[in-house]
C-alpha atoms as a PDB file:
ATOM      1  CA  UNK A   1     -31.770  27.891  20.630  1.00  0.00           C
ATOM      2  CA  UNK A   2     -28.524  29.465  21.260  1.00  0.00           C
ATOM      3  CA  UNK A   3     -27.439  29.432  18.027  1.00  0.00           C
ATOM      4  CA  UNK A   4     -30.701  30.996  16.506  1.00  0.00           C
ATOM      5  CA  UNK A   5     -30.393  33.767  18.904  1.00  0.00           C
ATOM      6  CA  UNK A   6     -26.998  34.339  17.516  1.00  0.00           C
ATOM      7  CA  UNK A   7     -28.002  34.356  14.126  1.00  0.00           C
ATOM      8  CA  UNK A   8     -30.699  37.053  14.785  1.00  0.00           C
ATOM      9  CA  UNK A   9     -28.183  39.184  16.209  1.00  0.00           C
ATOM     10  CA  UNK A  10     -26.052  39.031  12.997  1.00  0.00           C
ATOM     11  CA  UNK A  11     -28.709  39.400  10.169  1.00  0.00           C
ATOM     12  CA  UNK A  12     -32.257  40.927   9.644  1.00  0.00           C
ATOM     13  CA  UNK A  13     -34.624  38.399   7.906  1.00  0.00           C
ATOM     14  CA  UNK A  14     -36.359  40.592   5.229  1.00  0.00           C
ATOM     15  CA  UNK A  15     -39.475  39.382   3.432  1.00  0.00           C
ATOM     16  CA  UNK A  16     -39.429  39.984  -0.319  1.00  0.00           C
ATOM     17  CA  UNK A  17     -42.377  39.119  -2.949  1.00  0.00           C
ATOM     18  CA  UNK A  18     -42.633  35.829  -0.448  1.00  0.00           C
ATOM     19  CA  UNK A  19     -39.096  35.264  -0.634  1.00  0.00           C
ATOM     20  CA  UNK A  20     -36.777  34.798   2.468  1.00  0.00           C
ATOM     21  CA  UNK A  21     -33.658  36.974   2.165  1.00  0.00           C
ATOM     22  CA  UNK A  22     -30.959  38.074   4.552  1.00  0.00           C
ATOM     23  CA  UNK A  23     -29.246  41.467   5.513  1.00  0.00           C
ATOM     24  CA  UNK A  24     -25.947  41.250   7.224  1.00  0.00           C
ATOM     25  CA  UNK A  25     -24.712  44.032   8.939  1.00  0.00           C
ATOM     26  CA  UNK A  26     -21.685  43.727   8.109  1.00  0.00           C
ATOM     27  CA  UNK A  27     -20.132  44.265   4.656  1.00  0.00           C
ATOM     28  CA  UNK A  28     -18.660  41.367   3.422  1.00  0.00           C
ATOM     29  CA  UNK A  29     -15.924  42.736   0.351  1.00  0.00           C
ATOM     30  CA  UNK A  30     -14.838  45.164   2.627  1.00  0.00           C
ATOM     31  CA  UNK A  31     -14.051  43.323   5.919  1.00  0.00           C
ATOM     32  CA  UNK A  32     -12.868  45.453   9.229  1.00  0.00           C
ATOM     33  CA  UNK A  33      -9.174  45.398   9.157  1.00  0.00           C
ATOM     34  CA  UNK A  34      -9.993  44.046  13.241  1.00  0.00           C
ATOM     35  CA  UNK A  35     -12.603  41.773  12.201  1.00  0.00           C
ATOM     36  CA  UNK A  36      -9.839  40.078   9.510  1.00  0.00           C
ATOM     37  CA  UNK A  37      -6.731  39.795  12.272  1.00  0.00           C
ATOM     38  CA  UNK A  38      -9.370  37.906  14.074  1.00  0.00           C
ATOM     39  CA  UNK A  39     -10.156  35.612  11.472  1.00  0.00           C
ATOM     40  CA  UNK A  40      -8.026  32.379  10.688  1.00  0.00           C
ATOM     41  CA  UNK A  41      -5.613  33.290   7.371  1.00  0.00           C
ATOM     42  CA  UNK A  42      -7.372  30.817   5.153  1.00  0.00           C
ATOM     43  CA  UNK A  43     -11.167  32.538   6.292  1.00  0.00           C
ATOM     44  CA  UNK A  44      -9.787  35.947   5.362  1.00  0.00           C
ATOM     45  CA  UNK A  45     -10.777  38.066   2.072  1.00  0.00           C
ATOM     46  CA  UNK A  46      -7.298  37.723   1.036  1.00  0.00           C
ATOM     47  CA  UNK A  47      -5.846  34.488   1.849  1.00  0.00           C
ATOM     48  CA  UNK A  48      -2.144  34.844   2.910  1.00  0.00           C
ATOM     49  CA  UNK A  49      -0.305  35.062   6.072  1.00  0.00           C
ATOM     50  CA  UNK A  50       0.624  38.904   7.600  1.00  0.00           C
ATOM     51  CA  UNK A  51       4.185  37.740   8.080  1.00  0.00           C
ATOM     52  CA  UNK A  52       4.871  37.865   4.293  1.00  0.00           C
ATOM     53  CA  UNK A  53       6.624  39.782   2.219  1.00  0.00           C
ATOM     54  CA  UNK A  54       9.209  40.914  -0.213  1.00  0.00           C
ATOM     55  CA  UNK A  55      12.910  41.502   0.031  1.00  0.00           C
ATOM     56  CA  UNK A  56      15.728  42.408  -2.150  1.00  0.00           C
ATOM     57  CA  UNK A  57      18.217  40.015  -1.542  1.00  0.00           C
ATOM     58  CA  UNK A  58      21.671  40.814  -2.117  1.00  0.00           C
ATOM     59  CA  UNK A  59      24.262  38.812  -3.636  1.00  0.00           C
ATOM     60  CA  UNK A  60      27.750  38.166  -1.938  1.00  0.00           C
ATOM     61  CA  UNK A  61      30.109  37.514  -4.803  1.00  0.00           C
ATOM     62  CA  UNK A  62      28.775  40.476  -7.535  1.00  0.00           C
ATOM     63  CA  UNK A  63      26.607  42.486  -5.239  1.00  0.00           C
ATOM     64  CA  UNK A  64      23.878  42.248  -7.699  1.00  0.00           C
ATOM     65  CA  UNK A  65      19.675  42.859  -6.094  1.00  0.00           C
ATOM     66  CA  UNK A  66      17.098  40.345  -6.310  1.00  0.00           C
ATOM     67  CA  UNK A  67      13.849  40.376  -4.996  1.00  0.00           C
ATOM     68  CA  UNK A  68      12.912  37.626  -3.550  1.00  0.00           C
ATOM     69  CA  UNK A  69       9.462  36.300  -1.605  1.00  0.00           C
ATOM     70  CA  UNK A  70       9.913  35.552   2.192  1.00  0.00           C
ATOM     71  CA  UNK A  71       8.503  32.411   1.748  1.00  0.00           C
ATOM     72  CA  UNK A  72      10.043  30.957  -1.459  1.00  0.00           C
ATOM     73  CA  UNK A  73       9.417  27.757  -2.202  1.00  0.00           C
ATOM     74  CA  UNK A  74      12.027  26.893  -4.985  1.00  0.00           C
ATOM     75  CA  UNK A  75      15.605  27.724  -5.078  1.00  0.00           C
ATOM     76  CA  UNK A  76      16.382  31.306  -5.820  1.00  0.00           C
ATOM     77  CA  UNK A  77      19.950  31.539  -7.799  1.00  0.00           C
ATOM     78  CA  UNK A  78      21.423  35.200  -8.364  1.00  0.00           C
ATOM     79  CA  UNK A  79      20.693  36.066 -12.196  1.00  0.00           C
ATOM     80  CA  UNK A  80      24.541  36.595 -12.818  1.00  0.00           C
ATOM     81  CA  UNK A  81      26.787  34.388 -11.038  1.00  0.00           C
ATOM     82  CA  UNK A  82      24.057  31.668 -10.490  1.00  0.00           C
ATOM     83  CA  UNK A  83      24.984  31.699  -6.524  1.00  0.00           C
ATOM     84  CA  UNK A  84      22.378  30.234  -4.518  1.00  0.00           C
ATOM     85  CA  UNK A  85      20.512  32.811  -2.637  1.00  0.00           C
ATOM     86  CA  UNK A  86      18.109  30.936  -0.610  1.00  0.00           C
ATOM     87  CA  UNK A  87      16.664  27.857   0.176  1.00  0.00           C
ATOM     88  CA  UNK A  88      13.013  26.514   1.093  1.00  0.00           C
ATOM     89  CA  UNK A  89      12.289  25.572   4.016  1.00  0.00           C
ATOM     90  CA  UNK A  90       8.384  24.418   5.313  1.00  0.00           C
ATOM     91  CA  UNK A  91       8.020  28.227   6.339  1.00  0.00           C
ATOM     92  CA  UNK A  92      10.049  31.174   5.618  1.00  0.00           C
ATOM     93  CA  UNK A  93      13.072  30.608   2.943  1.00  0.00           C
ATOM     94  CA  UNK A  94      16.352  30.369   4.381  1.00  0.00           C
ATOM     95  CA  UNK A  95      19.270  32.499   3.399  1.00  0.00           C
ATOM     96  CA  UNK A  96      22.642  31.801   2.371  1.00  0.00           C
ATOM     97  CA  UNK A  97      25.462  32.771   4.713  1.00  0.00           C
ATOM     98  CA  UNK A  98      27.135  36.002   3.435  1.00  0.00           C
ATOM     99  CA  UNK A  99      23.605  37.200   1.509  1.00  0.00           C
ATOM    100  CA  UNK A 100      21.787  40.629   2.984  1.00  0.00           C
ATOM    101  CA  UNK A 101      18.313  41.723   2.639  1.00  0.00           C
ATOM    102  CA  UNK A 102      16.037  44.824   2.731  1.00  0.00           C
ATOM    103  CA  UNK A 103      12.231  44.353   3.495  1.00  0.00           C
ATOM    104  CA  UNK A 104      11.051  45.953   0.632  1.00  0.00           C
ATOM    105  CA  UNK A 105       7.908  49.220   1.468  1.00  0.00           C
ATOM    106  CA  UNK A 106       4.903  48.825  -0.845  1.00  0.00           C
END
């Protein structure tokens, strides 16, 4: 009952050549940027979280730049003095005492 009523709301039932088809209203490839924040992140388009992104990391021994992905999950060593830059954790990688980073702008 409820449900139906729901469903007629959201979609036009369109009779084709005796053939049931549907018409949403709203377009699927190119979601509401509201209508995706409201979504879980594994029902959305593009399945990652909003929280992340990438940084250059820099190295406290050379001072060397490497960019890095918030939420590494390996162990990121700097390219030159093979100094461990950060960690994985079950979330966000964790950084090594004395490293900086920059969010980096797309």
């Amino acid at each position: 009952g409820a449900s139906l009523a729901l469903f007629r709301a959201s979609a036009r039932i369109v009779s084709r050549f005796g053939k049931m088809t549907y018409r949403v209203d709203e377009d699927l490839l190119h979601p509401s940027e509201a209508s995706e924040k409201r979504k879980y992140k594994l029902k959305r388009l593009v399945q990652s979280p909003y929280t992340a992104s990438v940084m250059d990391v820099k190295c406290p021994g050379r001072f060397n730049i490497t960019t890095v992905f918030s939420h590494a999950q390996t162990v990121v060593l700097c390219g030159s003095c093979s100094t461990v830059l950060c960690q994985p954790t079950g979330g966000k990688a964790r950084l090594t005492d004395g490293c900086s980073l920059r969010q980096k702008v797309e």
